[in-house]
Protein backbone atom coordinates (compact mmCIF):
# COMPACT_ATOMS: atom_id res chain seq x y z
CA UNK A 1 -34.46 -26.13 70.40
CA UNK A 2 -32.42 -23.60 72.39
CA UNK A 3 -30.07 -26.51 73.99
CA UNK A 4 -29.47 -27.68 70.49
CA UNK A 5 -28.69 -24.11 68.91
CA UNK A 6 -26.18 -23.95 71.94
CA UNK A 7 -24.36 -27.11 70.96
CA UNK A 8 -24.68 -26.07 67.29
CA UNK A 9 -22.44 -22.80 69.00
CA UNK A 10 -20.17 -24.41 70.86
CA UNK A 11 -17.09 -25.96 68.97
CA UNK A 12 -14.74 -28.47 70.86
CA UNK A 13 -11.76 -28.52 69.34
CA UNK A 14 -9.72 -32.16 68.62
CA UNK A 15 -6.51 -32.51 68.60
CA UNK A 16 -4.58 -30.93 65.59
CA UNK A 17 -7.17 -28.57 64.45
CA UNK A 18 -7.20 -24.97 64.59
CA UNK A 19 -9.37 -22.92 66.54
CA UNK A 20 -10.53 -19.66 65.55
CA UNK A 21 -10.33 -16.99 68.86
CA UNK A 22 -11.45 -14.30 66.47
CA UNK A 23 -13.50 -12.15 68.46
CA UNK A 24 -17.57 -12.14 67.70
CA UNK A 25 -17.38 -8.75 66.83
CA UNK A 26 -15.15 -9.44 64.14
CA UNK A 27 -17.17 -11.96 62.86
CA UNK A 28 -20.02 -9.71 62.92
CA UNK A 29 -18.66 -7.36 61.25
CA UNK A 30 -16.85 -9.18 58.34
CA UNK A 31 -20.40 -10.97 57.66
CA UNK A 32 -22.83 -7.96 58.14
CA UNK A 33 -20.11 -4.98 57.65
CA UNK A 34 -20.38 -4.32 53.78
CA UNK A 35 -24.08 -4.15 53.68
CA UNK A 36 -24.00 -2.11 57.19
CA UNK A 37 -21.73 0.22 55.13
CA UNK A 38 -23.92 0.24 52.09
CA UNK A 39 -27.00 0.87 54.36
CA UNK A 40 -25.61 4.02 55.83
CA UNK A 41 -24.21 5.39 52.48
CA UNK A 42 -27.32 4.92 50.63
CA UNK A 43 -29.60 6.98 53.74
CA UNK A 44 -26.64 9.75 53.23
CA UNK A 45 -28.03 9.91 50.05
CA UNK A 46 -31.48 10.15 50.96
CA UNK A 47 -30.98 12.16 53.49
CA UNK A 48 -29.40 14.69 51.26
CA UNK A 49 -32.31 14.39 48.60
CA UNK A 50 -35.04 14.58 51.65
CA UNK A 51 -33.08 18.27 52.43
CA UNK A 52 -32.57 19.42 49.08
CA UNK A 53 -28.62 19.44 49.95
CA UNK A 54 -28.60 21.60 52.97
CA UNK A 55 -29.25 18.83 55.63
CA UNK A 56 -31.45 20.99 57.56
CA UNK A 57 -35.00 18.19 58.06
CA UNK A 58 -36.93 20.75 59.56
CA UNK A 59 -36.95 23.14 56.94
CA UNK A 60 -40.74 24.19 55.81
CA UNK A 61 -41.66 23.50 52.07
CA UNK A 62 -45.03 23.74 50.41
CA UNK A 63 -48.18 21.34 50.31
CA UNK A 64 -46.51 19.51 53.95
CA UNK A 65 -48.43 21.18 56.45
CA UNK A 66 -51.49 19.06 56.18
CA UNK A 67 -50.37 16.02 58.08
CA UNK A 68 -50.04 18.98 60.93
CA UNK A 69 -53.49 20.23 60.77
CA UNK A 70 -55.36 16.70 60.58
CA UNK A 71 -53.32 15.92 63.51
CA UNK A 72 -54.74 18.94 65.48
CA UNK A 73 -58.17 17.96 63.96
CA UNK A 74 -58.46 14.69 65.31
CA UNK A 75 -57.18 16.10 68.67
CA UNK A 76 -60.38 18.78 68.53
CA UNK A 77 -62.48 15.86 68.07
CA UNK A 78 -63.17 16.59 64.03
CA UNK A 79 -61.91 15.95 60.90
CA UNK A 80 -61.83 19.04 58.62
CA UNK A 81 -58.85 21.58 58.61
CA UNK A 82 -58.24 25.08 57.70
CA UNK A 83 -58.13 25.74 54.01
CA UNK A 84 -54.80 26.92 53.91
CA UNK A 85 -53.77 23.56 55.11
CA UNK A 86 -54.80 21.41 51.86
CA UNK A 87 -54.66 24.41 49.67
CA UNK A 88 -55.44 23.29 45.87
CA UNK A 89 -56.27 19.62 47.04
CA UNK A 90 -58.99 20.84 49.24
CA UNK A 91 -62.49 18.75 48.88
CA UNK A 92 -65.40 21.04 49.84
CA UNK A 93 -68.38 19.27 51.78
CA UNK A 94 -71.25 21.26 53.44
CA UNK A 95 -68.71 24.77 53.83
CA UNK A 96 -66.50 22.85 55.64
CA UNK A 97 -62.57 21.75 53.74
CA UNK A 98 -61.31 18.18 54.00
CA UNK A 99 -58.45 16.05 52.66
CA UNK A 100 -58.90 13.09 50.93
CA UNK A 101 -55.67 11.31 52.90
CA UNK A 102 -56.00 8.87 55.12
CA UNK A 103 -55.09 9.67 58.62
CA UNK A 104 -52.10 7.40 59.26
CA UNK A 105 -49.79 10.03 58.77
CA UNK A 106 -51.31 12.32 60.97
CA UNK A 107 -51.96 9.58 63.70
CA UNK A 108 -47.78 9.46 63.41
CA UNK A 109 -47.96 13.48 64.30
CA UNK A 110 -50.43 13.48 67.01
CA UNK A 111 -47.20 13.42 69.90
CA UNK A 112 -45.19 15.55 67.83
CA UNK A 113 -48.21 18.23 67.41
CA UNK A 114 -48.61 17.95 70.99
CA UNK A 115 -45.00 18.23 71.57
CA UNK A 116 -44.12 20.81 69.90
CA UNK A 117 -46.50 24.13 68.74
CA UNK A 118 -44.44 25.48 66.68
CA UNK A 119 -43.14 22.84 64.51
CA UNK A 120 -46.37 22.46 62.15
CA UNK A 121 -45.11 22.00 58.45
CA UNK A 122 -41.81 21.20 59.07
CA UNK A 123 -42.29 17.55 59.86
CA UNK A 124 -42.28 16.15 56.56
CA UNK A 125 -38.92 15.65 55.85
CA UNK A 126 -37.84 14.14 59.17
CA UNK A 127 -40.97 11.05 58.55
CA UNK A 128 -39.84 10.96 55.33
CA UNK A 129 -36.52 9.70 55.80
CA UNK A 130 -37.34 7.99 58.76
CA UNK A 131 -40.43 6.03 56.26
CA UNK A 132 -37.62 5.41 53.73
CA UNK A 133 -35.12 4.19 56.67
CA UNK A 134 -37.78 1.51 57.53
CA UNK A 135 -38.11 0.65 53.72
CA UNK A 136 -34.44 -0.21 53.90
CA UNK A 137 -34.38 -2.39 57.15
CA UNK A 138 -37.69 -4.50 55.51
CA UNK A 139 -36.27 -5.28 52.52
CA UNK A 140 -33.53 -6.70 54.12
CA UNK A 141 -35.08 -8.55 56.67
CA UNK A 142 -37.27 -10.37 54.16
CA UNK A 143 -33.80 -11.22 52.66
CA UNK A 144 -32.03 -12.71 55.67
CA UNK A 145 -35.36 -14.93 56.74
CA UNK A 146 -35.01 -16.48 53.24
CA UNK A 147 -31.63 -17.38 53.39
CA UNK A 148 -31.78 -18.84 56.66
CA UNK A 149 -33.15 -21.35 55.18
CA UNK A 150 -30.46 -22.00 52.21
CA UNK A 151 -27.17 -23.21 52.67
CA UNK A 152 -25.18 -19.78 52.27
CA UNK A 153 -21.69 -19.40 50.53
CA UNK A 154 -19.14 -19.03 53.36
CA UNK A 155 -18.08 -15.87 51.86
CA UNK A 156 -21.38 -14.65 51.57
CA UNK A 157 -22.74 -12.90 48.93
CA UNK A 158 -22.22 -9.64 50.23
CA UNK A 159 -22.02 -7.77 46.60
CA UNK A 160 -25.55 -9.14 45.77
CA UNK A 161 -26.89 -7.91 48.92
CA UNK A 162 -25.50 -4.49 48.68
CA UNK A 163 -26.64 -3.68 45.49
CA UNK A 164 -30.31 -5.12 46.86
CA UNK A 165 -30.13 -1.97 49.29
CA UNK A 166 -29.13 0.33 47.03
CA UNK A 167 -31.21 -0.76 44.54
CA UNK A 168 -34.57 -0.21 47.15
CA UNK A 169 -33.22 2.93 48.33
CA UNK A 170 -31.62 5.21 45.07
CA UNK A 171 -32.61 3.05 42.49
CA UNK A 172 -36.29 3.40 42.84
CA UNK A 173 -39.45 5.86 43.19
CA UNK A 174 -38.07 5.70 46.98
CA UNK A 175 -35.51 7.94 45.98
CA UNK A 176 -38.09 9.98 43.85
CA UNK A 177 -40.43 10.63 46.68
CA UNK A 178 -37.87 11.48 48.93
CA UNK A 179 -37.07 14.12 46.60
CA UNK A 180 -39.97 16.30 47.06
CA UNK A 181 -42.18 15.83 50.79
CA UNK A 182 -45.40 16.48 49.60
CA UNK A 183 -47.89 14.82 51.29
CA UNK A 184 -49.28 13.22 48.49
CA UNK A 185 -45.61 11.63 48.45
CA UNK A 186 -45.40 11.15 52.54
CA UNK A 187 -48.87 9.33 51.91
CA UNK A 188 -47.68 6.78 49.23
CA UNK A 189 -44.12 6.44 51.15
CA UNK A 190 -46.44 5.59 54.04
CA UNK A 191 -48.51 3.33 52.61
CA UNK A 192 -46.07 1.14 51.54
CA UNK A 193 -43.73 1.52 54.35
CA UNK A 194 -46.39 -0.01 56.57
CA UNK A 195 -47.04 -2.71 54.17
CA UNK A 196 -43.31 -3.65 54.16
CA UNK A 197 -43.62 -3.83 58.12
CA UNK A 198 -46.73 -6.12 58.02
CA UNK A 199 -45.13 -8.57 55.73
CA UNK A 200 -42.21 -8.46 58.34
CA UNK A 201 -44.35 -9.59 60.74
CA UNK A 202 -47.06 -11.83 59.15
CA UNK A 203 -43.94 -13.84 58.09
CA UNK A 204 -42.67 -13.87 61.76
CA UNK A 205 -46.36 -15.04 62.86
CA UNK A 206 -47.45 -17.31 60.29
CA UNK A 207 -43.71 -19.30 61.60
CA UNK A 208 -44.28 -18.60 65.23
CA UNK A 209 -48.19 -17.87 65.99
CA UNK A 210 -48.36 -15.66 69.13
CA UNK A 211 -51.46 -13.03 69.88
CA UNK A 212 -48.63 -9.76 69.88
CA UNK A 213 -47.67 -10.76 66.77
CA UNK A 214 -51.00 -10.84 65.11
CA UNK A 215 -52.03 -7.59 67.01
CA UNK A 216 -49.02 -6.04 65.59
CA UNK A 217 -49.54 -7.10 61.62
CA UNK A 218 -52.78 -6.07 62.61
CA UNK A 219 -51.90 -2.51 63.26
CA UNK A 220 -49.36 -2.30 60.31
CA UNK A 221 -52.39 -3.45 57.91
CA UNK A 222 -54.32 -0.67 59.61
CA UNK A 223 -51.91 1.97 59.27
CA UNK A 224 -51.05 1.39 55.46
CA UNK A 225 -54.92 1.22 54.57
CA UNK A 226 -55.20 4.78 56.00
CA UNK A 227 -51.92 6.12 54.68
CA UNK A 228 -52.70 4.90 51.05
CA UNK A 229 -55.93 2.99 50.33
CA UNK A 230 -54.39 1.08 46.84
CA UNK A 231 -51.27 -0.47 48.62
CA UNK A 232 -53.28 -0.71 51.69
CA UNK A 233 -55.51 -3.54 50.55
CA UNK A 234 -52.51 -5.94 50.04
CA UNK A 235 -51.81 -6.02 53.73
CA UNK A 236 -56.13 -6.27 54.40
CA UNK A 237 -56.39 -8.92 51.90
CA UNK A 238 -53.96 -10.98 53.84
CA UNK A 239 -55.16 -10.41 57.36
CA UNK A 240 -59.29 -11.47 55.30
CA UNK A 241 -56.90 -14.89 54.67
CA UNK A 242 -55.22 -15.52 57.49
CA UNK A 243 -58.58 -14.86 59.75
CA UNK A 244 -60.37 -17.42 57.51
CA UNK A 245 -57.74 -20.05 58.14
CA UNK A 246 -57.79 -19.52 61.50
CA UNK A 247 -61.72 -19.89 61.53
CA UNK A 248 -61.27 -23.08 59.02
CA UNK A 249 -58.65 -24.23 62.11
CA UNK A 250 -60.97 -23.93 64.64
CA UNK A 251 -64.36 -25.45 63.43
CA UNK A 252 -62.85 -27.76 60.65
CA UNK A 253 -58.90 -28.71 60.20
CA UNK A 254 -56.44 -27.89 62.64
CA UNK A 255 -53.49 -28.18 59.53
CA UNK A 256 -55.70 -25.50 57.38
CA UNK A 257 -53.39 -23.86 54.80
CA UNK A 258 -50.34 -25.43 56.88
CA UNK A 259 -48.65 -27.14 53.94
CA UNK A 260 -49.52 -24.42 51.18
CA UNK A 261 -48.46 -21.24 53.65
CA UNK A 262 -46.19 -23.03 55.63
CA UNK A 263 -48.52 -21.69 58.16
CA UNK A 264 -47.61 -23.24 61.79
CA UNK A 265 -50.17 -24.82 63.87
CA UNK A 266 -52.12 -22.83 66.23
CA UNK A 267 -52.82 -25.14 69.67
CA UNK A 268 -55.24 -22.28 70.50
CA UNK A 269 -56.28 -21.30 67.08
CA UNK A 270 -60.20 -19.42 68.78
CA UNK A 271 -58.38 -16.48 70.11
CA UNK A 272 -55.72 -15.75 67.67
CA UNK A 273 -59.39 -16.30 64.68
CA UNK A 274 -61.19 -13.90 67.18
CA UNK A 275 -58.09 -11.22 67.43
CA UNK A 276 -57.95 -11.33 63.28
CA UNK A 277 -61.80 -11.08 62.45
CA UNK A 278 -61.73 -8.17 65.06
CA UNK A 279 -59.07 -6.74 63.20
CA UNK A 280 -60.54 -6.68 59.77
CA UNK A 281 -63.94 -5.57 60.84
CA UNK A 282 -61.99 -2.88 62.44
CA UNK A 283 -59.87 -1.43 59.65
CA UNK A 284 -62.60 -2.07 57.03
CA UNK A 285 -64.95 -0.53 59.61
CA UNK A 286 -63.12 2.56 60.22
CA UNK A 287 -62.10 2.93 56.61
CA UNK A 288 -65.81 3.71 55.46
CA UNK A 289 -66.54 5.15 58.41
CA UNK A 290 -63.63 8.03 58.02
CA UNK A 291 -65.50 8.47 54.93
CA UNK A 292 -68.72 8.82 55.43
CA UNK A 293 -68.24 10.73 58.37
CA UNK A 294 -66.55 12.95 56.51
CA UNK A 295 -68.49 12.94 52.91
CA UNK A 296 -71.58 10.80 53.94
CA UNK A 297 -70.31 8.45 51.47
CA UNK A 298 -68.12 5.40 51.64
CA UNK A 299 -66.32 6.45 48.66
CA UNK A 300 -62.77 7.65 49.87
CA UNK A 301 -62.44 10.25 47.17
CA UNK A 302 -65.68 11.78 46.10
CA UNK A 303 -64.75 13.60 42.93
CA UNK A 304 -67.94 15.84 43.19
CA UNK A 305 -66.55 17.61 46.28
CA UNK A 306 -63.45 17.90 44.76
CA UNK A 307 -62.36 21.82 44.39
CA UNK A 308 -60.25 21.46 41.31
CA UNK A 309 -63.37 19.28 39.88
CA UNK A 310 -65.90 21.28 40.93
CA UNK A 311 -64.47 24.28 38.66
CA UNK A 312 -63.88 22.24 35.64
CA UNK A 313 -66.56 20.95 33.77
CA UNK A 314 -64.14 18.64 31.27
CA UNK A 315 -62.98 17.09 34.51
CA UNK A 316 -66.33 16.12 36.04
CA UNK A 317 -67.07 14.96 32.57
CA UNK A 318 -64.18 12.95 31.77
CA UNK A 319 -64.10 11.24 35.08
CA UNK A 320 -67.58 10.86 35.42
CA UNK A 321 -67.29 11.52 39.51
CA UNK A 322 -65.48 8.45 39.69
CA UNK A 323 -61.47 7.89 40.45
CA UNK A 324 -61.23 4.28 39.58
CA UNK A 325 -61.80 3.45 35.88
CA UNK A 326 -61.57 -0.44 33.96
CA UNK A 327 -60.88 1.70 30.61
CA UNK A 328 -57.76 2.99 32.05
CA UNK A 329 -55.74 -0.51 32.60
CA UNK A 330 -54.59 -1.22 28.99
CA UNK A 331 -53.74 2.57 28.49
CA UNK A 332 -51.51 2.15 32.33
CA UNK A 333 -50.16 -1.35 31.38
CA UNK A 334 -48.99 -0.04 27.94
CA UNK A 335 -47.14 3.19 29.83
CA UNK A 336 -45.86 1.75 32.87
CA UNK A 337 -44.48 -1.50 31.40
CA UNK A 338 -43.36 -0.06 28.14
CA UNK A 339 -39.73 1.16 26.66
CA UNK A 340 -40.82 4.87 26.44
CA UNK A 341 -40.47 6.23 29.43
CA UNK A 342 -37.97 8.73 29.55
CA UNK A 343 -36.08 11.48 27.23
CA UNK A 344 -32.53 12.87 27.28
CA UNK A 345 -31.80 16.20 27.31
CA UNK A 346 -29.15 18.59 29.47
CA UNK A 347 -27.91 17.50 33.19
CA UNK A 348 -29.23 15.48 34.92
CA UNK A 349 -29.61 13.98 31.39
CA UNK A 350 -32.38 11.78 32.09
CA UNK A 351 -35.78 13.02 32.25
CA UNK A 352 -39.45 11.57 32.55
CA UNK A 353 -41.65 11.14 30.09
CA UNK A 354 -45.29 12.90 29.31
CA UNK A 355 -46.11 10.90 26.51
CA UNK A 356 -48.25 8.25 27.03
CA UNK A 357 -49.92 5.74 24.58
CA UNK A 358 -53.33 6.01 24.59
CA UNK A 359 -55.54 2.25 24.19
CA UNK A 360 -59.26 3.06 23.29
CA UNK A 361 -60.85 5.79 25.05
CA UNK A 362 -59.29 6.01 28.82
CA UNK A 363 -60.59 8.86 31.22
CA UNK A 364 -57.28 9.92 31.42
CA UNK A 365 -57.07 13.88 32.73
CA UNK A 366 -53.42 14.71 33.84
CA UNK A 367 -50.69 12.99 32.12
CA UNK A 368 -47.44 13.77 34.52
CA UNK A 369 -43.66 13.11 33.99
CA UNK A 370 -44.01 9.41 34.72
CA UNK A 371 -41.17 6.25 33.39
CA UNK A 372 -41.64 2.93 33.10
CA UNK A 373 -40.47 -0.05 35.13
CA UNK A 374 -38.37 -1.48 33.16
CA UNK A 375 -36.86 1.37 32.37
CA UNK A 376 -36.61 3.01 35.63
CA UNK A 377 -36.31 0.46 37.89
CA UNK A 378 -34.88 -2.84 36.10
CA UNK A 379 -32.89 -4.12 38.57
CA UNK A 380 -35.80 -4.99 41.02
CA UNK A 381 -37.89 -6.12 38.04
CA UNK A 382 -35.16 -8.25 37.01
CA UNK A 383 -35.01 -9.95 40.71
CA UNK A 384 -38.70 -9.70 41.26
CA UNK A 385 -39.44 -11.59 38.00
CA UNK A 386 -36.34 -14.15 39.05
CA UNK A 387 -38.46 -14.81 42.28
CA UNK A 388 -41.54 -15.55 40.64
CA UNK A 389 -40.74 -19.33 39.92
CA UNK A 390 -39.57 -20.36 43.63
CA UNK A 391 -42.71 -18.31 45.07
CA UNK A 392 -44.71 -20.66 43.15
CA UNK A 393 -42.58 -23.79 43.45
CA UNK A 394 -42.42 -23.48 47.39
CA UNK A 395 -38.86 -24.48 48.22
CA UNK A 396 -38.52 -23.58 51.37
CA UNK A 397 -40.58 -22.37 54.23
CA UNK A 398 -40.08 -18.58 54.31
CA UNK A 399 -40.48 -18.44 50.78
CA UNK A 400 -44.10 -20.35 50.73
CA UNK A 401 -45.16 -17.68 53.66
CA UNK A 402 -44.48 -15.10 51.36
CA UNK A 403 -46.62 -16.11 48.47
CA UNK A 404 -49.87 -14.49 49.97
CA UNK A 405 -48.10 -11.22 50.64
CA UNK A 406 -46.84 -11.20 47.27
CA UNK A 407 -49.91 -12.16 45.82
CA UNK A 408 -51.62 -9.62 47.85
CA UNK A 409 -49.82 -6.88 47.48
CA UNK A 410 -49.45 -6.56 43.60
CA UNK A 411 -53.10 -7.27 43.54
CA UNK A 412 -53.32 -3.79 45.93
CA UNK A 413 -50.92 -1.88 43.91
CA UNK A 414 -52.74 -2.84 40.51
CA UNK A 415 -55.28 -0.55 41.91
CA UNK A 416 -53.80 2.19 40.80
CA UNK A 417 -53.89 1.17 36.71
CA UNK A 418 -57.21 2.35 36.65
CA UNK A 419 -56.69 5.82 37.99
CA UNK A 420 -56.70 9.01 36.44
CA UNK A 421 -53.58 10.12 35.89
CA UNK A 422 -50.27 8.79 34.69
CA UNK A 423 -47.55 10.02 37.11
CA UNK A 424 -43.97 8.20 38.46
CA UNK A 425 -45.55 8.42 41.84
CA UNK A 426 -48.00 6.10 41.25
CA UNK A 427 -45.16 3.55 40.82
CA UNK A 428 -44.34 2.92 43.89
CA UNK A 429 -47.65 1.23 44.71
CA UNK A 430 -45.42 -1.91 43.09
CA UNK A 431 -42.73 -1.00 45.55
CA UNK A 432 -43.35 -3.61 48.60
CA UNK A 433 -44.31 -6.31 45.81
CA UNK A 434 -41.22 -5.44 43.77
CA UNK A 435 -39.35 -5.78 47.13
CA UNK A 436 -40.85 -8.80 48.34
CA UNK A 437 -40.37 -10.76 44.97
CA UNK A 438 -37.20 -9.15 44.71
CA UNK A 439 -36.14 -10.42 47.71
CA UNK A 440 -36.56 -14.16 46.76
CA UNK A 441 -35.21 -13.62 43.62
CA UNK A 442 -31.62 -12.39 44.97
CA UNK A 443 -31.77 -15.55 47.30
CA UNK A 444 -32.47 -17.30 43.82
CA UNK A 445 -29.51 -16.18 42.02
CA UNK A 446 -27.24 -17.41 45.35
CA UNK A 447 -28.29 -21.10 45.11
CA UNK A 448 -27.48 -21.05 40.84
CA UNK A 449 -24.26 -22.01 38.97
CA UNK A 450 -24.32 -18.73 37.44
CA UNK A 451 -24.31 -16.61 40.12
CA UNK A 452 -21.35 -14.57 39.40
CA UNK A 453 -22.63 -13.62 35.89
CA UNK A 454 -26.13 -12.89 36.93
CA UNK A 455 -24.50 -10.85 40.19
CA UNK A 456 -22.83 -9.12 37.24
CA UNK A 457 -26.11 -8.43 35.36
CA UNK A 458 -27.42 -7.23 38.61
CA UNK A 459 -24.50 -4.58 38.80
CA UNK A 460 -25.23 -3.28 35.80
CA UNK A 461 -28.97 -2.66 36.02
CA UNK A 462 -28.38 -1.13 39.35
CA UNK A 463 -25.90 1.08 38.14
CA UNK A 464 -28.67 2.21 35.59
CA UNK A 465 -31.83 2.24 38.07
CA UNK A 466 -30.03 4.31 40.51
CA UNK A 467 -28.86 6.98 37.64
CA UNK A 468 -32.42 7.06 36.39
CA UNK A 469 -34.48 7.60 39.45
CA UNK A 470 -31.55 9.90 41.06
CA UNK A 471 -31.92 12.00 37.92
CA UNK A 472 -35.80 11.99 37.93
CA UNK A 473 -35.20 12.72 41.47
CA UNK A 474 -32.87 16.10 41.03
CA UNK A 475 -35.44 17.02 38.01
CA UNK A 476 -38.43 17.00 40.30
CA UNK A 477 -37.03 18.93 43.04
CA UNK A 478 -35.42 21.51 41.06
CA UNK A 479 -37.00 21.61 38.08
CA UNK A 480 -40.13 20.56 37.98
CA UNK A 481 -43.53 23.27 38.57
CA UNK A 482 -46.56 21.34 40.18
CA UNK A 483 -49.78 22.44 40.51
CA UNK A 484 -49.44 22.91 44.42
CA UNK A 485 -45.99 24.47 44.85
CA UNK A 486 -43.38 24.99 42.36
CA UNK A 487 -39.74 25.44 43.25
CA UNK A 488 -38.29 27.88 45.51
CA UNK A 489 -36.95 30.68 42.72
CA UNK A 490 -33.60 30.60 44.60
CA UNK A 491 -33.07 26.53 44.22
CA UNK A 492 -34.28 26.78 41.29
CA UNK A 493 -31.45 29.66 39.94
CA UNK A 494 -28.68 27.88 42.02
CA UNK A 495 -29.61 24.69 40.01
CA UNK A 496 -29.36 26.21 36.66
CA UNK A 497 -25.97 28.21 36.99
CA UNK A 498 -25.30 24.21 37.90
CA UNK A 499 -26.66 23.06 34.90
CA UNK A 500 -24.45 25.74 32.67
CA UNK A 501 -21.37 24.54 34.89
CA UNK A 502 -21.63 21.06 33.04
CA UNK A 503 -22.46 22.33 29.85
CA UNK A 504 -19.53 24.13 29.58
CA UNK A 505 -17.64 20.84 31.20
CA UNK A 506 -18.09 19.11 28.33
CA UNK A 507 -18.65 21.26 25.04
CA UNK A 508 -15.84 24.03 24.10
CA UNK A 509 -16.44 27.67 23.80
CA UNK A 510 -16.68 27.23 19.77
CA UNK A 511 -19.42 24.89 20.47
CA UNK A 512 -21.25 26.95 23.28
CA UNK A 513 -20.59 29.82 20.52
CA UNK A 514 -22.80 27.80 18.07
């Protein structure tokens, strides 16, 4: 294999033809240069909505000190932290105040706790952007291992994969989350940044079985379960699969799920099925067992210990101690996928809605500024919907490796229809499946006769997704008053005499007057 990707490389010119002595580096660059550029100018962006403008990522904000404390927890050997730590969001379980986050995040802040004593709550921007950097470098990974396998346009279609970047990092609830580092936020950006990074590698192992790689996906399925339990079952859901076919491989057919997944054979299939079944019975294992150490109930969020709950009687009866609800869906399907999420009003001009369409009798308590996705994100809808025909035709090898993530992870992030609330958060549980899908839709468009209209079309809604989720972006972190910490009275002023700055741009005196 390596001999023949060396001849492939070596070119021995023939009389009469031309050889090209452009330096590699050249070559690099005028193939990977434009979306190199794009990548760094989209995280300037985000690194300027992750600061709030000031580019200082240690700066302390509200509500992101609890990663901190749950950090020094585990260290101490326990799991509950000081009440300040989880302030409003505090459950309350024999006198003593947990979270109801997973601890992936805090795993992440275990060196940096021990590091550094005087950094707690200022680490939430800095993981943040790094989360969002990662986001980035999946999506386009995923891209390049599909077109490997296509026969690319010499000039590459460097437009089309630009706007995919910018697309997954400003024109999405990426950019939203970024905006504001909560750690309700850090735990969703988490969740799915981990589940971007298993499908990275599950596609690299179900092409090239090795033991590190499976350990790895492993981990990453780990690490998104406890950062956010909703996308977190896409990535468990495929490591439950793959360990079956690797059991089916050892006691029954050695070719299980080889045509379908494109899932290479395994010449020692009994350790790689051992390392998997570990690995499920692990994360499933600690998963309950984080809870009911910590509630003595397998239920993750136990509304009944819930502060906010506990002093509400409409809430505990609405909810009926439960978070998950089957009522909920149509009422979530209806907001998320309608046309009515947003309103217009002064700069930034575009602002989410808190409408939503009620569908029989949901348990729905808090209804927050949330969009829709094809409103707010329509680009990656557009190329996620595009991929849905070649995921299920097959073509090509990458592609039918992705089916089960794709499959698994929208599965996972439909979890979160039958929640409680209605919030533009909550979108970005779609966010690796809307990458992942998008992904082999882009490659789509490339192989089609009409790729220069459709690369047009693709423009255009990522023109629009990026001004929509940048402006729901500016409105949440300097507008917007949450429960847990509004904003600082200073941003807040410097962000309004803003505001009257474009006003006055663009309406006269005579109309200010009126």
């Amino acid at each position: 294999m390596r001999q023949t990707e060396a001849n492939a490389a070596t070119v021995i010119a023939e009389p009469g033809t031309k050889v090209n002595h452009e330096p590699q580096i050249k070559i690099w660059w005028r193939r990977q240069g434009c979306v190199l550029t794009t990548l760094l100018l989209t995280m300037a962006i985000c690194a300027w909505f992750v600061t709030w403008g000031d580019w200082n990522l240690f700066d302390h904000e509200d509500f992101c000190g609890f990663y901190d404390a749950q950090a020094r927890s585990l260290i101490a050997g326990h799991l509950d932290v000081p009440p300040a730590a989880i302030g409003a969001e505090s459950f309350t379980f024999q006198g003593r105040t947990y979270g109801y986050f997973g601890i992936g995040p805090a795993l992440l802040r275990v060196p940096l706790v021990l590091l550094f004593k005087n950094m707690d709550g200022r680490w939430s921007r800095l993981m943040m952007l790094i989360a969002c950097s990662l986001n980035l470098i999946c999506a386009y990974r995923i891209l390049t291992l599909i077109r490997r396998e296509q026969v690319a346009n010499p000039r590459g279609h460097r437009l089309l994969h630009s706007l995919f970047i910018l697309c997954a990092g400003i024109g999405s609830t990426n950019v939203f989350l970024l905006a504001r580092s909560f750690t309700f936020h850090e735990a969703i950006m988490w969740g799915g940044t981990f589940a971007l990074l298993f499908t990275c590698t599950i596609l690299s192992y179900l092409a090239r079985p090795s033991k590190t790689l499976l350990v790895l996906g492993s981990f990453f399925a780990f690490m998104s379960l406890h950062s956010r339990a909703t996308v977190g079952v896409g990535p468990l859901l495929v490591m439950t699969m793959v360990a079956g076919a690797l059991i089916w491989r050892v006691f029954a057919s050695p070719e299980a799920l080889r045509s379908m997944l494109a899932f290479a054979a395994t010449p020692h299939a009994r350790p790689h099925a051992i390392i998997a079944s570990a690995a499920v019975v692990i994360i499933v294992a600690s998963y309950l067992g984080l809870n009911y150490a910590k509630f003595h109930t397998f239920d993750g969020v136990p509304l009944k210990y819930y502060d906010i709950f506990a002093q509400n009687a409409w809430f505990r009866q609405i909810s009926g101690g439960r978070q998950l609800h089957l009522e909920n869906i149509p009422t979530s399907l209806v907001s998320y996928l309608g046309f009515h999420g947003l309103w217009l009003a002064q700069f930034p001009w575009i602002f989410p809605s808190r409408e939503a369409t009620f569908i029989g009798s949901p348990a729905i308590i808090f209804v927050d500024g949330y969009s829709t996705l094809p409103l707010s994100m329509p680009a990656l809808l557009v190329l996620a919907g595009l991929g849905c025909l070649p995921l299920w035709r097959g073509g090509s090898e990458t592609v039918r490796r992705l089916r089960l993530p794709a499959i698994a992870l929208l599965l996972g992030g439909g979890i979160m229809l039958a929640a409680l609330v209605l919030t533009e958060r909550y979108l970005h549980d779609f966010y690796p499946a809307l990458i992942v899908c998008g992904a082999v839709g882009l490659s789509r468009i490339e192989q089609e006769k009409y790729a220069r209209a459709a690369t047009v079309l693709i423009a255009v809604l990522g023109a629009i997704s990026i001004a929509i989720n940048c402006s729901f972006a500016l409105e949440n972190q300097r507008l917007d008053t949450w429960n847990v910490g509004g904003v600082p009275a200073a941003k807040k002023a410097e962000f309004k005499r803003f505001q009257r700055s474009i006003y006055f741009l663009f309406h006269s005196p005579r109309e200010t007057k009126n």
